[in-house]
Protein backbone atom coordinates (compact mmCIF):
# COMPACT_ATOMS: atom_id res chain seq x y z
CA UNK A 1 -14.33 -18.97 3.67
CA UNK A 2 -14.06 -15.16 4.74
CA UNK A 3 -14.84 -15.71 8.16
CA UNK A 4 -12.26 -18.92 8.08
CA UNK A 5 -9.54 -16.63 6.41
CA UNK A 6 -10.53 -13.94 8.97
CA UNK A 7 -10.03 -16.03 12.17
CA UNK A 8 -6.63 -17.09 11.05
CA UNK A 9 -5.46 -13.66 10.63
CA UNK A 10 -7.07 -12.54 13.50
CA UNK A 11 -5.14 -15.23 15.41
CA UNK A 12 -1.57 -14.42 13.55
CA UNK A 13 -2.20 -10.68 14.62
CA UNK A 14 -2.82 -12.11 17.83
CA UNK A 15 0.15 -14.13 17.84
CA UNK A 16 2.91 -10.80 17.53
CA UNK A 17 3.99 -9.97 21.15
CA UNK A 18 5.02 -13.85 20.57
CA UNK A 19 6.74 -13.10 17.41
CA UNK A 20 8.93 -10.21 18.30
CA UNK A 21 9.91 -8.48 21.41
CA UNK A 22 10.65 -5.14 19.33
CA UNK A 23 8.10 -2.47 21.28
CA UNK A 24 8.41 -0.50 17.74
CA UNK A 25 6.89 -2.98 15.83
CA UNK A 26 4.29 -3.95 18.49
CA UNK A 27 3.77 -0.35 18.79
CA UNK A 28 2.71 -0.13 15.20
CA UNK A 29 0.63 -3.14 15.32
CA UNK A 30 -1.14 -1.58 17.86
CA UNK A 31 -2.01 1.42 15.85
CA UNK A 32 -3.03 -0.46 12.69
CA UNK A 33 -5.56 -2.14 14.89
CA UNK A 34 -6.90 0.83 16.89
CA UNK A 35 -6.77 2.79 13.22
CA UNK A 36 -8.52 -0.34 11.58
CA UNK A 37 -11.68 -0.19 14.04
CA UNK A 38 -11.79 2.95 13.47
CA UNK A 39 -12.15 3.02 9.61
CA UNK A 40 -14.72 0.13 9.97
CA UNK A 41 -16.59 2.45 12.28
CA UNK A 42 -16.33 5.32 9.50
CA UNK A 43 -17.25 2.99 6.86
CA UNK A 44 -20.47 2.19 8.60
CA UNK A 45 -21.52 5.99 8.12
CA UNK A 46 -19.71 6.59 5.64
CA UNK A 47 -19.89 3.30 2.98
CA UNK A 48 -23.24 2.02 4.04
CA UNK A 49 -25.29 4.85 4.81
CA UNK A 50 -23.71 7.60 2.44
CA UNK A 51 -23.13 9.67 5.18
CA UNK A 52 -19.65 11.76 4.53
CA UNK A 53 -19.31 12.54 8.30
CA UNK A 54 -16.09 14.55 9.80
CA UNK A 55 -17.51 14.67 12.96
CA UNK A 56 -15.53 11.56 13.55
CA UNK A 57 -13.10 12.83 14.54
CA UNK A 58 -14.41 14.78 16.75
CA UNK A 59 -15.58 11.70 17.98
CA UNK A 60 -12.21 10.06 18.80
CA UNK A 61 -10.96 12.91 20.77
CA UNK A 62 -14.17 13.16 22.96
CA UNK A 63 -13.42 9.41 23.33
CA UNK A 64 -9.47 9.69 24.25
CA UNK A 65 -10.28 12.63 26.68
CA UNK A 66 -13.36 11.01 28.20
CA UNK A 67 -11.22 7.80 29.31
CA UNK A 68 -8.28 9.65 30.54
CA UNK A 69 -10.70 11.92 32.51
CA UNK A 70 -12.67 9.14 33.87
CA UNK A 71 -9.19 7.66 35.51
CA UNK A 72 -7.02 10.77 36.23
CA UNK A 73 -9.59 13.41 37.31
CA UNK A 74 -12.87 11.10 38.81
CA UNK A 75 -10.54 7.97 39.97
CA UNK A 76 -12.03 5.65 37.88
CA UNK A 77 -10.61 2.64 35.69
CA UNK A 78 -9.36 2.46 32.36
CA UNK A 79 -12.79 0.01 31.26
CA UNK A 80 -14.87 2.51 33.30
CA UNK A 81 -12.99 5.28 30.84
CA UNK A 82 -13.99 3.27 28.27
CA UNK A 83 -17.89 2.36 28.55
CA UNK A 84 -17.89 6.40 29.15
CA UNK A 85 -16.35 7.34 25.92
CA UNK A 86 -18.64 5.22 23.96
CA UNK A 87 -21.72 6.43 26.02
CA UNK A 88 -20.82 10.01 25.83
CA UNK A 89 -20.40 9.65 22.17
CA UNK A 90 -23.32 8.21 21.75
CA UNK A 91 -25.26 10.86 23.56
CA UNK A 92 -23.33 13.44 21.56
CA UNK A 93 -23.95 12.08 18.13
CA UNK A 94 -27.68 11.99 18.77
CA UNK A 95 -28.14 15.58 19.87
CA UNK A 96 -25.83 16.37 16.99
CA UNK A 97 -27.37 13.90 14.55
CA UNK A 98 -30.94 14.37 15.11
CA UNK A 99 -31.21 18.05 13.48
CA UNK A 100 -28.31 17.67 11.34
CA UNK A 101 -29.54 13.99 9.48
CA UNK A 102 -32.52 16.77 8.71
CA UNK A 103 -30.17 18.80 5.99
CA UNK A 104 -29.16 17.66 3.27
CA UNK A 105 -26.02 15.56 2.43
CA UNK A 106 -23.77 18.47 1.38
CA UNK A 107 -24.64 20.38 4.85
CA UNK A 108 -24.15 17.31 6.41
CA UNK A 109 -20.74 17.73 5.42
CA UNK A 110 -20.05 20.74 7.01
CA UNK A 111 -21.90 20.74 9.94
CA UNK A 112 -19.78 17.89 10.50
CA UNK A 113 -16.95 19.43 9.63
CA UNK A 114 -17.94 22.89 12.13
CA UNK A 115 -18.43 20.18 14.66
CA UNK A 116 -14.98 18.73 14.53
CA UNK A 117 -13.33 21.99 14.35
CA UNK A 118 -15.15 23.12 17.25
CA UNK A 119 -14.19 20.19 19.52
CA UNK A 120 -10.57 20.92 18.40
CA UNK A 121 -11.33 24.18 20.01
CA UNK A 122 -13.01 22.89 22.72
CA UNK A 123 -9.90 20.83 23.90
CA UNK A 124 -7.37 23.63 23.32
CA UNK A 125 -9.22 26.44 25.29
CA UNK A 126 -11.14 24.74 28.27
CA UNK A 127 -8.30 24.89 30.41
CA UNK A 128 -10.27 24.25 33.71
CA UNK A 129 -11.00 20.33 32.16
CA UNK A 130 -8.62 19.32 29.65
CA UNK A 131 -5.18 21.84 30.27
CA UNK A 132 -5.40 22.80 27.33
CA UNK A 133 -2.17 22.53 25.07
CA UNK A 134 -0.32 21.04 28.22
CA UNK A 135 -2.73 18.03 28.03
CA UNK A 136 -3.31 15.06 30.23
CA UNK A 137 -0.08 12.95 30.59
CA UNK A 138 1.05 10.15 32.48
CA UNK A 139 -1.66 8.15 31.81
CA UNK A 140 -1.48 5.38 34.45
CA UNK A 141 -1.60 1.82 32.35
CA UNK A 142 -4.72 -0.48 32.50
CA UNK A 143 -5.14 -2.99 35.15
CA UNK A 144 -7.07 -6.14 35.11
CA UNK A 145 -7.64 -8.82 37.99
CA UNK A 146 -4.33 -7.83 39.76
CA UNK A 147 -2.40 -8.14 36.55
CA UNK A 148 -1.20 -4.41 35.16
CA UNK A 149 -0.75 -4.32 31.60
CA UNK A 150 2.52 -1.89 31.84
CA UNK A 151 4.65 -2.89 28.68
CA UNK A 152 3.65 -2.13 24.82
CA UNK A 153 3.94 -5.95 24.24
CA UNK A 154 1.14 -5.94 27.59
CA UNK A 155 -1.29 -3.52 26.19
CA UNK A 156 -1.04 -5.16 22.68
CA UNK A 157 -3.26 -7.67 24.03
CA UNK A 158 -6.16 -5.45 25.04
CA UNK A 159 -6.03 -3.11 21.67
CA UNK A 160 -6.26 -6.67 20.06
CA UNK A 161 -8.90 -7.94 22.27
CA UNK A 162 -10.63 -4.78 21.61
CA UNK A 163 -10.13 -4.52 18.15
CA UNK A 164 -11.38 -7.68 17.47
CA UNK A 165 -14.62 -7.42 19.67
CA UNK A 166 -15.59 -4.14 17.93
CA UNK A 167 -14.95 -6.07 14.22
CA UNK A 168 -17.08 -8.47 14.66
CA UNK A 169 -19.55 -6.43 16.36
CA UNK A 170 -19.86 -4.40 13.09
CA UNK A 171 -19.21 -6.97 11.04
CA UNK A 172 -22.94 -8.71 12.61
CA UNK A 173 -24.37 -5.54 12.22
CA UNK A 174 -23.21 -4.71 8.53
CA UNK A 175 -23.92 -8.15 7.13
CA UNK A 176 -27.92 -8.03 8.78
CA UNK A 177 -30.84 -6.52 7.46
CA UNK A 178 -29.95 -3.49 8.97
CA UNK A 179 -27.02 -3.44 6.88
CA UNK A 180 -28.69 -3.68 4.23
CA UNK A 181 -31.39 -1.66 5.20
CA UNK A 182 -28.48 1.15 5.24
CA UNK A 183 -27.32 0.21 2.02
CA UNK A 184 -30.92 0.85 0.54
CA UNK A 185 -30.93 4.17 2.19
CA UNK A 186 -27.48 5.00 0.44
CA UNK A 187 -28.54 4.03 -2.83
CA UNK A 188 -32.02 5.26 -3.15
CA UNK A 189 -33.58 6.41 0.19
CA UNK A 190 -37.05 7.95 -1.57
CA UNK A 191 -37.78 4.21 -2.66
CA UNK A 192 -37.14 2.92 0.91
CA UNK A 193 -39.45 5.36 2.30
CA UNK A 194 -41.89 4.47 -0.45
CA UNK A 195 -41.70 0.77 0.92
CA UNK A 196 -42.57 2.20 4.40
CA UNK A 197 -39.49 2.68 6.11
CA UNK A 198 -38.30 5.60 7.60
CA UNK A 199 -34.68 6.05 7.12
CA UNK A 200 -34.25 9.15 9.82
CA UNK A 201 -33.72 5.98 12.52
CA UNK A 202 -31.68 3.72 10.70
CA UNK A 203 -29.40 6.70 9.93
CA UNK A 204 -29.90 8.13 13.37
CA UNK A 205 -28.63 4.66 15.10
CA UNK A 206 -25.80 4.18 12.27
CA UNK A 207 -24.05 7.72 13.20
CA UNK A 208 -24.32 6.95 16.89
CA UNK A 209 -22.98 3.76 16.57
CA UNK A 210 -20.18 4.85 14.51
CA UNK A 211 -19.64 7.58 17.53
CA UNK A 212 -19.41 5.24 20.17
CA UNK A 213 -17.54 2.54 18.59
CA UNK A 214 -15.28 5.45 17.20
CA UNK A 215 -14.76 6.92 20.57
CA UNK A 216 -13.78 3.89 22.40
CA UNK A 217 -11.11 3.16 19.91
CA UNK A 218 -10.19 6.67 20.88
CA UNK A 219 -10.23 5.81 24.37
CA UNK A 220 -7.67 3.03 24.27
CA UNK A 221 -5.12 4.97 21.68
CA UNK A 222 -5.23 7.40 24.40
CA UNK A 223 -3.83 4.71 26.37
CA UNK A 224 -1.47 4.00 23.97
CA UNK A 225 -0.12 7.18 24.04
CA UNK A 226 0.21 7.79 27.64
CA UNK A 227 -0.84 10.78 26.99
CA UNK A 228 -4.15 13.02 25.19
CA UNK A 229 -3.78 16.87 24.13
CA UNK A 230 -5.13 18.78 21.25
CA UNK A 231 -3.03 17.12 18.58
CA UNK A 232 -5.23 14.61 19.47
CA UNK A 233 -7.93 15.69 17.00
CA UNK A 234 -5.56 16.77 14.65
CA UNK A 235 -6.58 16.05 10.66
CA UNK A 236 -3.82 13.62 10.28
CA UNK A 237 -6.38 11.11 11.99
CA UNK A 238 -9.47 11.82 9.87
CA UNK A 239 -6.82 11.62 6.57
CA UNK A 240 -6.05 8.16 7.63
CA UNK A 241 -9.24 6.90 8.56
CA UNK A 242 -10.74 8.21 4.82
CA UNK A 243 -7.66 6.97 2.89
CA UNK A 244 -8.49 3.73 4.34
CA UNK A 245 -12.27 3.38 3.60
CA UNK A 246 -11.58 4.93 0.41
CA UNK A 247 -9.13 2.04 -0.66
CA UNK A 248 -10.61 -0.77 1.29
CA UNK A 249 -13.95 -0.14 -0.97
CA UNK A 250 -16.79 2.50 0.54
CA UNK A 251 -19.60 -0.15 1.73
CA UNK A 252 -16.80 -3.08 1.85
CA UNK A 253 -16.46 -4.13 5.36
CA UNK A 254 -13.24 -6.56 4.66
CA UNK A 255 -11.97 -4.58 2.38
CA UNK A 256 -11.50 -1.41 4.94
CA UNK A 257 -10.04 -4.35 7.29
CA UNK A 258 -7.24 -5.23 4.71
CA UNK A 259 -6.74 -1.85 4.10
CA UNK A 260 -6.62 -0.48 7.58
CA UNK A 261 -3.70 -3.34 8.44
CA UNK A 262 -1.76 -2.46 5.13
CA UNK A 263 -1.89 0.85 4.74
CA UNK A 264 -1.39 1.26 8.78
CA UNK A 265 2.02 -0.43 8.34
CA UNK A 266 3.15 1.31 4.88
CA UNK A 267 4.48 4.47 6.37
CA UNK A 268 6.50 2.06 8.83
CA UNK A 269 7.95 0.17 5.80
CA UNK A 270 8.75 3.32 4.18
CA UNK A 271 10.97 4.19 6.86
CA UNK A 272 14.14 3.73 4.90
CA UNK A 273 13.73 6.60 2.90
CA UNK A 274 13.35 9.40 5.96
CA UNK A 275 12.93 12.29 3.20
CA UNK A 276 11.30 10.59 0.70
CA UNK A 277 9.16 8.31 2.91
CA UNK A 278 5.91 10.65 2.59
CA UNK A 279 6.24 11.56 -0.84
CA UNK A 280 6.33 8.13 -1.91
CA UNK A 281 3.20 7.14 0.17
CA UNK A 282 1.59 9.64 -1.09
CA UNK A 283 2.63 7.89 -5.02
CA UNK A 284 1.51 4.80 -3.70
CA UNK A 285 -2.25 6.44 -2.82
CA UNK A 286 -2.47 7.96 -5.79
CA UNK A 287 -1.62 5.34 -8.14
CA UNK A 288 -3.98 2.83 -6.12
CA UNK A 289 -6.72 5.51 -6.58
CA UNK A 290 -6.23 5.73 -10.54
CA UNK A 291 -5.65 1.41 -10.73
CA UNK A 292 -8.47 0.42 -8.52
CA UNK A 293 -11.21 3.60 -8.12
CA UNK A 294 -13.87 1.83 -6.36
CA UNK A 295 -11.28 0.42 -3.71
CA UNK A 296 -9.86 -2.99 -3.32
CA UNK A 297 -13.33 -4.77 -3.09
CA UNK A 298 -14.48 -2.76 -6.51
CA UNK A 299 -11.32 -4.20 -8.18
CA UNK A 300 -11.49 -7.30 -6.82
CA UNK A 301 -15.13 -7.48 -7.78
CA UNK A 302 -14.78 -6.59 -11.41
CA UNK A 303 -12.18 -8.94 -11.87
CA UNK A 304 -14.40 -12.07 -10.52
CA UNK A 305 -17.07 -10.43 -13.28
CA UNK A 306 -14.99 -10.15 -15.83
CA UNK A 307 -13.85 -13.94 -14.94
CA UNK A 308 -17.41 -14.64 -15.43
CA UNK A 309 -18.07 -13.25 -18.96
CA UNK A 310 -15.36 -14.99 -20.19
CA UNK A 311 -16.81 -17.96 -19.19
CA UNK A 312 -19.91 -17.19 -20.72
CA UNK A 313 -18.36 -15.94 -23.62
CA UNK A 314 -16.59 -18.94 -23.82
CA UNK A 315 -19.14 -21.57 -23.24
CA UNK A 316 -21.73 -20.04 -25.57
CA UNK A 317 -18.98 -20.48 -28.32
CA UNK A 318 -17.95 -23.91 -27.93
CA UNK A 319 -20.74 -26.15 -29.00
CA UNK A 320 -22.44 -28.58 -26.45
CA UNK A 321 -20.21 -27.26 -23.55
CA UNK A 322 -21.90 -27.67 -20.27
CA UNK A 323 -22.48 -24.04 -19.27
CA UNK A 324 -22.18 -24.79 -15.52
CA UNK A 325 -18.79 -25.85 -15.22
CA UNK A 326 -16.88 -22.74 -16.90
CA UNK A 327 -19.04 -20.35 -14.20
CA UNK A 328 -17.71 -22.69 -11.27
CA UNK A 329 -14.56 -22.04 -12.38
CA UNK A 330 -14.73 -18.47 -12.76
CA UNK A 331 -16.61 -17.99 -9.42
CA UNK A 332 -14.05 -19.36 -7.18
């Protein structure tokens, strides 16, 4: 039924260049999508393997500046630019990874945190490669088969096609026994290793996978853009793709999904209150914080279980009441 319910929004999302010729409001749905993979890539670190990682970030600028290097400086094409950021990432997050994944969780954090900071340097002061703060603009729009994908309405279509490659990609890889294998790692990683597995790999493979799926989505927001410079890695990104994973449900992979598409769109429906507009997101974050802690899946969850004890509670009081049927009820 989740997969059913997924495909039709997938296909209504699809459907929006169709729906409206406004390039703001394609624009947006653009960014909820490119925003969206990237929480889901986050979450996988983050929500399955209990990895608080900030070097995300880092990640999506090495991604945007990697693609728009690959095109404007060695000639290449925007897919080109694309299977580089991911690689590079990749690469990146295992030389970082390997001794890092070594500490423990709390130095995690800020070696993570040094590493971000540092590309954020990196990008403002390597003149020679990126300009520094004058950037690389004009970035020249993707081309496919003859057919150049010049208008926001245009590009929609690959940030979707994108977006929903990369979903389902983690989706697979969440809801296998690696997945799971990640989840056991999260929740008690000295009784995994005392069942014989070695969580240094699964860990390993989860932050480079986050990385490169990370960085491509950075790749194609570059793209977006038109344009990549050090605001680029600026916080405001990392902020967004936490608040996300943090009310989608840490470990939920559709509830980051919801949450990525709603909460991409909120500021943008805010809009009528210029001076207010941030101050009342900020309400809405907090309140949805203190109302549902563990995340839209959590409350969704403890509402289907508290659903179920009533049933119980009400079956094992009425004499002779078939037990089954109050439990179907509850479960759907």
């Amino acid at each position: 039924m989740k997969l059913a319910l997924a495909l039709a929004a997938a296909l209504a999302l699809g459907a929006l260049p169709l729906l409206t010729s406004s390039n703001y409001v394609i624009g947006v749905g653009v960014s909820a999508l490119i925003f969206t993979v990237a929480a889901a890539a986050l979450n996988l670190v983050y929500g399955f393997t209990g990895l608080l990682s900030f070097a995300q970030l880092a990640f999506w600028g090495i991604g945007g500046y990697a693609s728009a290097l690959t095109v404007v400086t060695f000639g290449g094409t925007f897919w080109w630019g694309l299977v580089w950021a991911a690689l590079i990432n990749a690469v990146v997050a295992l030389v970082v990874g390997y001794p890092t994944l070594r500490t423990n969780r709390h130095a995690f954090v800020i070696v993570t945190l040094t590493f971000a900071l540092l590309a954020s340097l990196v990008a403002r002061d390597w003149v020679s490669l990126t300009r520094g703060p004058l950037g690389i603009p004009n970035l020249p729009p993707p081309s496919a088969f003859g057919y150049r994908f010049g208008t926001t309405g245009q590009f929609y279509w690959i940030a979707w096609a994108f977006s929903v490659a990369m979903l389902a990609f983690l989706y697979a890889l969440c809801s296998s026994r690696i997945g799971r294998t990640l989840v056991a790692i999260k929740q008690n990683e000295p009784l995994v290793r005392a069942q014989g597995i070695s969580p240094m790999p699964y860990k390993l493979a989860a932050f480079a996978i986050g990385a490169a799926v990370t960085g491509a989505a950075g790749g194609v927001f570059s793209f977006h853009l038109g344009i990549v410079d050090p605001t680029f890695l600026d916080f405001y990104y990392m902020q967004t793709f936490l608040i996300i994973v943090i009310i989608g449900g840490t470990g939920s992979f559709w509830g980051v999904v919801v949450a990525g598409i709603a909460l991409s769109a909120l500021p943008e429906v805010l809009r009528f209150s210029a001076d207010l507009r941030m101050i009342i997101y900020g309400v809405i974050l907090v309140v949805a914080v203190f109302v549902m802690p563990s995340g839209i899946a959590g409350w969704l969850r403890e509402r289907r279980v508290a659903r179920m004890r009533e049933a119980l509670t009400s079956a094992s009081a009425t004499p002779g009441a078939e037990l089954g049927a109050p439990l179907r009820e509850a479960l759907k």
